[in-house]
PDB file of N, CA and C in Angstrom:
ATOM      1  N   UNK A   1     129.060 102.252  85.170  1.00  0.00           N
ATOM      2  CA  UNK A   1     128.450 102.849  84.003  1.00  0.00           C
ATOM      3  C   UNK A   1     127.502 103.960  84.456  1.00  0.00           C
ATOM      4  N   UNK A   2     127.375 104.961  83.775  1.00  0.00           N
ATOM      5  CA  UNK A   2     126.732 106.097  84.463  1.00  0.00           C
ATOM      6  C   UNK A   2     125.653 106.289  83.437  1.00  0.00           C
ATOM      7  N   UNK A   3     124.549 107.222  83.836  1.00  0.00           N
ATOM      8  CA  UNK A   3     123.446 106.472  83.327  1.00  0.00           C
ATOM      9  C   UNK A   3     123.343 108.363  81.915  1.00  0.00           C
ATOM     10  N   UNK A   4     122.601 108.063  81.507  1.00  0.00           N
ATOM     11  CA  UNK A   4     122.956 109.332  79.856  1.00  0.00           C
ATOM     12  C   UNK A   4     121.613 110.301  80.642  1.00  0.00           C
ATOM     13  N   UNK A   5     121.941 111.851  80.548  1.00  0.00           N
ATOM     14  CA  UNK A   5     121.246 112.832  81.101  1.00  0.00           C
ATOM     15  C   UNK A   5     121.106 113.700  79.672  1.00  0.00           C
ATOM     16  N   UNK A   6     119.727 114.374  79.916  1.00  0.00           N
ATOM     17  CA  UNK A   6     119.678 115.332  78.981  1.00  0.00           C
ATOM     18  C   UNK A   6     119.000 116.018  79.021  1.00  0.00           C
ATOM     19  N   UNK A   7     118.925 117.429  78.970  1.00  0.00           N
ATOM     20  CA  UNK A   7     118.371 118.723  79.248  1.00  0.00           C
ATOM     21  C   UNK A   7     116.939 118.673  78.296  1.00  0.00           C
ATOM     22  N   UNK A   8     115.942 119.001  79.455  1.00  0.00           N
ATOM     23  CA  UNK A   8     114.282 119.278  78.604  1.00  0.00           C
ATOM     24  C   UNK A   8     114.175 119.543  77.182  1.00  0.00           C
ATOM     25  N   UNK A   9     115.017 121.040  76.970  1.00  0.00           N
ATOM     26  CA  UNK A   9     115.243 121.183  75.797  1.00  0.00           C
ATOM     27  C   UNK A   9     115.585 120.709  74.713  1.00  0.00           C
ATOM     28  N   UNK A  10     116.626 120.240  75.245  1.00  0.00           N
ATOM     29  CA  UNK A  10     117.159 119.702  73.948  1.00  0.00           C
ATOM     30  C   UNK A  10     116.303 118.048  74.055  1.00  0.00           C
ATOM     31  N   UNK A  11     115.900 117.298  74.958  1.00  0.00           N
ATOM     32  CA  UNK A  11     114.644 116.339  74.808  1.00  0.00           C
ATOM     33  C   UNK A  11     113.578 116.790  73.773  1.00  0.00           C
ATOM     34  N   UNK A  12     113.201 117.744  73.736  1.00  0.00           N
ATOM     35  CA  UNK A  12     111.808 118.373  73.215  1.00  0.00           C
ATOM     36  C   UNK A  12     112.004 117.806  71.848  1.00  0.00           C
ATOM     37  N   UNK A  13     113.543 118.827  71.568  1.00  0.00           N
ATOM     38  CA  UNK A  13     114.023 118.811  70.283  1.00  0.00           C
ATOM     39  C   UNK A  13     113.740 117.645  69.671  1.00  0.00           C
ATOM     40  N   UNK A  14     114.705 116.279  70.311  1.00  0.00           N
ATOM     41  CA  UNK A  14     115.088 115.134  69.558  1.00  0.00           C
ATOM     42  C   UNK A  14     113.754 113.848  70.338  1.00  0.00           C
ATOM     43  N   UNK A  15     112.686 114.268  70.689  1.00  0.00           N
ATOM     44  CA  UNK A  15     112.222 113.650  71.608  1.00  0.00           C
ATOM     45  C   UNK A  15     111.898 111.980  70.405  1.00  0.00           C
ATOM     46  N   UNK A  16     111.468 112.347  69.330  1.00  0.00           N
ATOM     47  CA  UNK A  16     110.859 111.136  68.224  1.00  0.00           C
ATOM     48  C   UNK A  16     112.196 110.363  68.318  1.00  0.00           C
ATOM     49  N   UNK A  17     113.366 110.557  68.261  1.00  0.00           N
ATOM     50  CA  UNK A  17     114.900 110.019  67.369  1.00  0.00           C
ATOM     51  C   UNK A  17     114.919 109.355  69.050  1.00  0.00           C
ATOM     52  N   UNK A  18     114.791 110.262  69.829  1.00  0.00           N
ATOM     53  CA  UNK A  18     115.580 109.178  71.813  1.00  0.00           C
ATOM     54  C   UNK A  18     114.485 108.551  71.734  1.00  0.00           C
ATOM     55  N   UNK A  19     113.011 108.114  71.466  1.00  0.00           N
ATOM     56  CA  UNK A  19     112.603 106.809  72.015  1.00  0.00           C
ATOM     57  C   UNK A  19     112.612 106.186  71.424  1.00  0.00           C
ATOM     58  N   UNK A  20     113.635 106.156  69.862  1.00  0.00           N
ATOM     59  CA  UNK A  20     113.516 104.688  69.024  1.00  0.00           C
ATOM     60  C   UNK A  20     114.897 104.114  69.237  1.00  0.00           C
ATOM     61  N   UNK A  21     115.797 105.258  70.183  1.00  0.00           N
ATOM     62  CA  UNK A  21     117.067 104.653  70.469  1.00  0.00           C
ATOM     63  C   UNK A  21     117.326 104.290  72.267  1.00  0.00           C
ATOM     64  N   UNK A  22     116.194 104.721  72.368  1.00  0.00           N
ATOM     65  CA  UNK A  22     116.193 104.417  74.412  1.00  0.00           C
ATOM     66  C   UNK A  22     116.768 103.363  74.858  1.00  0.00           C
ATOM     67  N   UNK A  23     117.764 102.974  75.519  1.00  0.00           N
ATOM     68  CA  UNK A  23     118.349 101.928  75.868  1.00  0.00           C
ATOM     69  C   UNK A  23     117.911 100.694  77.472  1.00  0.00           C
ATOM     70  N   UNK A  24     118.358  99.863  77.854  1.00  0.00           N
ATOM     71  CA  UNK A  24     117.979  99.417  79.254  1.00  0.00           C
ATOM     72  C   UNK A  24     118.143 100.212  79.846  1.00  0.00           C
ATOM     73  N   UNK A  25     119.481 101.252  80.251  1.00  0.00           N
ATOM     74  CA  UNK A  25     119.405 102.007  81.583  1.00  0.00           C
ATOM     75  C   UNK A  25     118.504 103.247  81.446  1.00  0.00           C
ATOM     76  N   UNK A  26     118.224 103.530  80.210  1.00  0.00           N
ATOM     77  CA  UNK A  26     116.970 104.678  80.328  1.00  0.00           C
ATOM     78  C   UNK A  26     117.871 105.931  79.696  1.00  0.00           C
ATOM     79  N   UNK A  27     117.255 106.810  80.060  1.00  0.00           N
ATOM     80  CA  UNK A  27     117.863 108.264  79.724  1.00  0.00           C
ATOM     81  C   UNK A  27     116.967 109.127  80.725  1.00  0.00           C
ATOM     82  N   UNK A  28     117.753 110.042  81.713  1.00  0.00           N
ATOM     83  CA  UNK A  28     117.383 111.040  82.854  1.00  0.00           C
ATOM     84  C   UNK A  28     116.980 112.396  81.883  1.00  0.00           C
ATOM     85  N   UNK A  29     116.174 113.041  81.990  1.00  0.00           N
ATOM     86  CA  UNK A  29     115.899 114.221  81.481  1.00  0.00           C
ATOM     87  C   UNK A  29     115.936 115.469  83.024  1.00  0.00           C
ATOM     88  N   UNK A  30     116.826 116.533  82.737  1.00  0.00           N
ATOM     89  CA  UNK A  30     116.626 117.365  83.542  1.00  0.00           C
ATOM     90  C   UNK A  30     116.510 118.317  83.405  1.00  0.00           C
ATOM     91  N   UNK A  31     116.245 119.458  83.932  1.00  0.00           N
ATOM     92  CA  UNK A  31     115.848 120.873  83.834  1.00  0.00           C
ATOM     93  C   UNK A  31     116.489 121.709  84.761  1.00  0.00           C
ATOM     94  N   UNK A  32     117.202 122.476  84.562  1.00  0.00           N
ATOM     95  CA  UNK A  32     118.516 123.079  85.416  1.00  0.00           C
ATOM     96  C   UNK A  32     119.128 122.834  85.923  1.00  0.00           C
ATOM     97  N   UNK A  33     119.416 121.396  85.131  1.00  0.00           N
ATOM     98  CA  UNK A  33     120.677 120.750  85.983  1.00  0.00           C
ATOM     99  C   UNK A  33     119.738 119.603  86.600  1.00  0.00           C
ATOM    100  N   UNK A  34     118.789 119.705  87.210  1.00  0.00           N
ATOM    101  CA  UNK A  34     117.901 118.895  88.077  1.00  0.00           C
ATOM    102  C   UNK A  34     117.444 117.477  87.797  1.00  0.00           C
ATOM    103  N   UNK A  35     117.365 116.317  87.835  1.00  0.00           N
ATOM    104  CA  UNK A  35     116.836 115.416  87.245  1.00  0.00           C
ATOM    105  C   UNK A  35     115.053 115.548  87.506  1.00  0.00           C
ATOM    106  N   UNK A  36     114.413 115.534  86.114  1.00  0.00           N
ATOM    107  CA  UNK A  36     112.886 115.601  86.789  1.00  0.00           C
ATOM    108  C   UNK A  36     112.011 114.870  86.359  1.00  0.00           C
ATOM    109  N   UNK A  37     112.556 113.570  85.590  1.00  0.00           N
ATOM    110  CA  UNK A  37     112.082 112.529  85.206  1.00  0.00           C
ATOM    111  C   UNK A  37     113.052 111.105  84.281  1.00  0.00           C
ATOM    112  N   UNK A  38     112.371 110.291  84.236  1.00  0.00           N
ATOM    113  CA  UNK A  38     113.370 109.282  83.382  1.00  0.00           C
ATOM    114  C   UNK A  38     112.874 108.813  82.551  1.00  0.00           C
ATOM    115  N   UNK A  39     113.038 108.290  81.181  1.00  0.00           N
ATOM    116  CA  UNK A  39     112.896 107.397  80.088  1.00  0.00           C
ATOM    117  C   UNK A  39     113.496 105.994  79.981  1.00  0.00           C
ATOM    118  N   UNK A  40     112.504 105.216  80.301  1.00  0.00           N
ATOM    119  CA  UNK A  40     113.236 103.909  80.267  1.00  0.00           C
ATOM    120  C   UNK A  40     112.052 102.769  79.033  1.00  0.00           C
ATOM    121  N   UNK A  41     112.233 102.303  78.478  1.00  0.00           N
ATOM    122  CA  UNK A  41     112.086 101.060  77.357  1.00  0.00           C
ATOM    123  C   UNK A  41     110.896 100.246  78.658  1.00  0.00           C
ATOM    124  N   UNK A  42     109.637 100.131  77.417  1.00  0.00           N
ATOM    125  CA  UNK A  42     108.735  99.515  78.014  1.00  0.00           C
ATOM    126  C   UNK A  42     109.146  97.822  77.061  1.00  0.00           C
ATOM    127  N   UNK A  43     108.998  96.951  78.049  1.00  0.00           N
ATOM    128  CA  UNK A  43     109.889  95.738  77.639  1.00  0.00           C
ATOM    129  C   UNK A  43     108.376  94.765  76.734  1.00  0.00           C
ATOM    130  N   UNK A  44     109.427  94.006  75.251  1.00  0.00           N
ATOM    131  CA  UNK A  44     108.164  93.470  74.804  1.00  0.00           C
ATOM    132  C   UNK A  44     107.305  92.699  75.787  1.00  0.00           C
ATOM    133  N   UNK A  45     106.209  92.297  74.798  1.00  0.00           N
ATOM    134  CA  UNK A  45     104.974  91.615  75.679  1.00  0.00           C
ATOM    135  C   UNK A  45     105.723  90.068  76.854  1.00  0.00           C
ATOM    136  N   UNK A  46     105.208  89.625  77.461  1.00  0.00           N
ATOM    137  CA  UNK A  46     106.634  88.448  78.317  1.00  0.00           C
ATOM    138  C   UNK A  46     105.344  87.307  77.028  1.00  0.00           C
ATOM    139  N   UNK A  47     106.721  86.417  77.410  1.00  0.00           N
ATOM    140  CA  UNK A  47     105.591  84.839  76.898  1.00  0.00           C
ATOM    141  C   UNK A  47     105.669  83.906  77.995  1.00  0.00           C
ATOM    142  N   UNK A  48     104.815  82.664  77.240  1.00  0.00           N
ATOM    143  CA  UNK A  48     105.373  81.712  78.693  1.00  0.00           C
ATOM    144  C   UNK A  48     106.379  81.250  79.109  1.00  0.00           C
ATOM    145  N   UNK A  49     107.318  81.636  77.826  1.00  0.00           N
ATOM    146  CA  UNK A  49     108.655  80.950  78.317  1.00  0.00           C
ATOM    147  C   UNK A  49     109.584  81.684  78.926  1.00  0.00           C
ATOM    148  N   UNK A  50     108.980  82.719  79.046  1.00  0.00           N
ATOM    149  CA  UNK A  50     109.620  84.074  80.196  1.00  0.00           C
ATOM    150  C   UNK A  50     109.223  84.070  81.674  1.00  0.00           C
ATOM    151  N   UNK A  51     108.212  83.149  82.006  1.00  0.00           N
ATOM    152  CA  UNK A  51     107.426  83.118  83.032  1.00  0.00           C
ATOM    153  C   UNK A  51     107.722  81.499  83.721  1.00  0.00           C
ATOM    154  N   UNK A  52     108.379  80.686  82.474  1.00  0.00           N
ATOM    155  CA  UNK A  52     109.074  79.463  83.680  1.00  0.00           C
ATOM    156  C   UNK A  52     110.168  80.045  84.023  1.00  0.00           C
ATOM    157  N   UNK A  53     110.122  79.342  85.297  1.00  0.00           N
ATOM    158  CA  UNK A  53     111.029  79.693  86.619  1.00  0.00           C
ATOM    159  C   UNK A  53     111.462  81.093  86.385  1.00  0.00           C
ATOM    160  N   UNK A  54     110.426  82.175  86.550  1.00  0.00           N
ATOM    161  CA  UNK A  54     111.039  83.502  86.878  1.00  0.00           C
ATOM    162  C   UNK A  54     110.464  84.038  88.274  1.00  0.00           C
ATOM    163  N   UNK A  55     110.237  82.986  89.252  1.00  0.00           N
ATOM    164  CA  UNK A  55     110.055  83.206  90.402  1.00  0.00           C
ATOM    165  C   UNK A  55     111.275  82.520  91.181  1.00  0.00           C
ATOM    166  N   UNK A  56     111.954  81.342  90.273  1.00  0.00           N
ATOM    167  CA  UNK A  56     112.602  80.505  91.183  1.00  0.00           C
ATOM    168  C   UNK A  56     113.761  81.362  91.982  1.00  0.00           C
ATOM    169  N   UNK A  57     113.967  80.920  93.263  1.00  0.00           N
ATOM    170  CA  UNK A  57     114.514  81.417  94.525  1.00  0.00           C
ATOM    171  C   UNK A  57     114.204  82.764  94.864  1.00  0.00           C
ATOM    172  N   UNK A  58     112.884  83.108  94.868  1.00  0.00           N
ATOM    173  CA  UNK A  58     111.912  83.579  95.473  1.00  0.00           C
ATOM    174  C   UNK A  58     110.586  83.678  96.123  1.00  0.00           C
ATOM    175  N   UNK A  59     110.571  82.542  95.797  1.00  0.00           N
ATOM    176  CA  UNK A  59     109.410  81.334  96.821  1.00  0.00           C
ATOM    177  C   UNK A  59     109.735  80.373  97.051  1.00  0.00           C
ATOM    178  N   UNK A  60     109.285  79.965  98.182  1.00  0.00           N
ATOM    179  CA  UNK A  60     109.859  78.903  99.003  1.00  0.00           C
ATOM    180  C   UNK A  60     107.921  78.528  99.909  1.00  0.00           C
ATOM    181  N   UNK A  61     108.121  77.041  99.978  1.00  0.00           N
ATOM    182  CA  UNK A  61     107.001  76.418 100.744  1.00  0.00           C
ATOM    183  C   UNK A  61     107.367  76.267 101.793  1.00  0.00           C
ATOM    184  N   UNK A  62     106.548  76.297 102.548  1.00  0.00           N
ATOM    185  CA  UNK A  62     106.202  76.117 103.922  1.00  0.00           C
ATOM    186  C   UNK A  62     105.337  75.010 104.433  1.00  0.00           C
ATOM    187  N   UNK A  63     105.771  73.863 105.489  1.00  0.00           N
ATOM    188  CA  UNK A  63     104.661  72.667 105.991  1.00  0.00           C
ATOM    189  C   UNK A  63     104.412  71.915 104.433  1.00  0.00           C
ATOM    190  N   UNK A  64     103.681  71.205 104.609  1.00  0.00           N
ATOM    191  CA  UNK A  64     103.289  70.192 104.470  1.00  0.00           C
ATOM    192  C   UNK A  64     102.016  70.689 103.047  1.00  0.00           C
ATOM    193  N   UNK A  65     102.548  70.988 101.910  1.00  0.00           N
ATOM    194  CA  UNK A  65     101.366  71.080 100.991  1.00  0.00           C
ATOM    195  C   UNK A  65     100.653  70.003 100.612  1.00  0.00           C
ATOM    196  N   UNK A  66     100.483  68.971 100.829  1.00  0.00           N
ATOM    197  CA  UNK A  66      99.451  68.212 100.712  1.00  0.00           C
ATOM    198  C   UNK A  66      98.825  67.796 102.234  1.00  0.00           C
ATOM    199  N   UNK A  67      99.111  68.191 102.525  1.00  0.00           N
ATOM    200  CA  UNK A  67      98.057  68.231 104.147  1.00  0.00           C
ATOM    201  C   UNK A  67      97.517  69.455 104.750  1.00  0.00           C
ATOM    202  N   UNK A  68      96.031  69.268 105.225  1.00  0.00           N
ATOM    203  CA  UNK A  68      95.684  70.830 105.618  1.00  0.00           C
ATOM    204  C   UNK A  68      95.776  70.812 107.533  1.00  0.00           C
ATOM    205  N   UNK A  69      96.025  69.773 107.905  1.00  0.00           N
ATOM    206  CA  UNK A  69      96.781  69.777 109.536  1.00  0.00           C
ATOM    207  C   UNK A  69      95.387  69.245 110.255  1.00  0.00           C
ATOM    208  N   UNK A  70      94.183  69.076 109.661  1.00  0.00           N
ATOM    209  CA  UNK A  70      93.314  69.033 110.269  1.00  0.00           C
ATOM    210  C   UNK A  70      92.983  66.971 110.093  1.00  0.00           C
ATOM    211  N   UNK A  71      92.439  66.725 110.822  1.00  0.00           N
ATOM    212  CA  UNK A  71      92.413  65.335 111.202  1.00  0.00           C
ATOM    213  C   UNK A  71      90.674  65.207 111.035  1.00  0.00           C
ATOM    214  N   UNK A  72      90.402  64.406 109.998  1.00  0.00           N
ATOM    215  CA  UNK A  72      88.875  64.283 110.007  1.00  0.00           C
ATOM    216  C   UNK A  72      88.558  63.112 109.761  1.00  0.00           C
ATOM    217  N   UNK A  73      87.434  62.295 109.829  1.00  0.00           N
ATOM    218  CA  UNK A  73      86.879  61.227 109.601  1.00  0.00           C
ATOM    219  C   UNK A  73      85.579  61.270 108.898  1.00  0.00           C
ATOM    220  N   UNK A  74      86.010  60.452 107.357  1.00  0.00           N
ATOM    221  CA  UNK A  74      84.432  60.561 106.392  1.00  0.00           C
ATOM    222  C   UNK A  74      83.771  59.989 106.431  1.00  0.00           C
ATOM    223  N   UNK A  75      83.975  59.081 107.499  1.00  0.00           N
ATOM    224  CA  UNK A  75      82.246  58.054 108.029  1.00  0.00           C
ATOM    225  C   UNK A  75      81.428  58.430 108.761  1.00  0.00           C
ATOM    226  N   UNK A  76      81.982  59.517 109.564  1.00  0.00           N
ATOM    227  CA  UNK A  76      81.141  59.911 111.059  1.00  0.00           C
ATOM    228  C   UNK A  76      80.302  61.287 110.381  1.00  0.00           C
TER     229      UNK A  76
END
C-alpha cells in the first residue's frame, strides 16, 4: 500500500476537509516533488484498557524479584 502525497498547494487549499479525513498511514505533503513533511491522526486519549498488556513481550524479568541478593540478619 503506498502511502497518499500531496502538493503544498493544493494542501493549503483543502487543508480544513484533509484533517477531518486523515487516515492511519497519514498523508505526505510535498513541495516540488519533495516530501517536506507528514500528516498523520493524533490517536484518541488511551484508557486503561489500552494499557493492559500493551507492554506484554516486551519486558521480561530478570533474577529473583522478590529477593534483593543481600543476606541480613534483624537481630544483630
Amino acid at each position: 500500500m503506498s502511502v497518499k502525497t500531496i502538493a503544498a498547494a493544493k494542501f493549503k487549499e483543502q487543508c480544513l476537509s484533509l484533517l477531518d479525513s486523515v487516515d492511519e498511514e497519514g498523508l505526505v505533503i510535498t513541495k516540488h516533488g519533495k516530501p517536506v513533511a507528514k500528516l498523520i491522526p493524533i490517536r484518541a486519549k488511551r484508557t486503561d484498557e489500552d494499557l493492559i498488556g500493551a507492554l506484554r513481550g516486551q519486558v521480561g524479568i530478570r533474577g529473583d524479584i522478590f529477593r534483593t541478593g543481600l543476606k541480613w540478619d534483624a537481630e544483630s
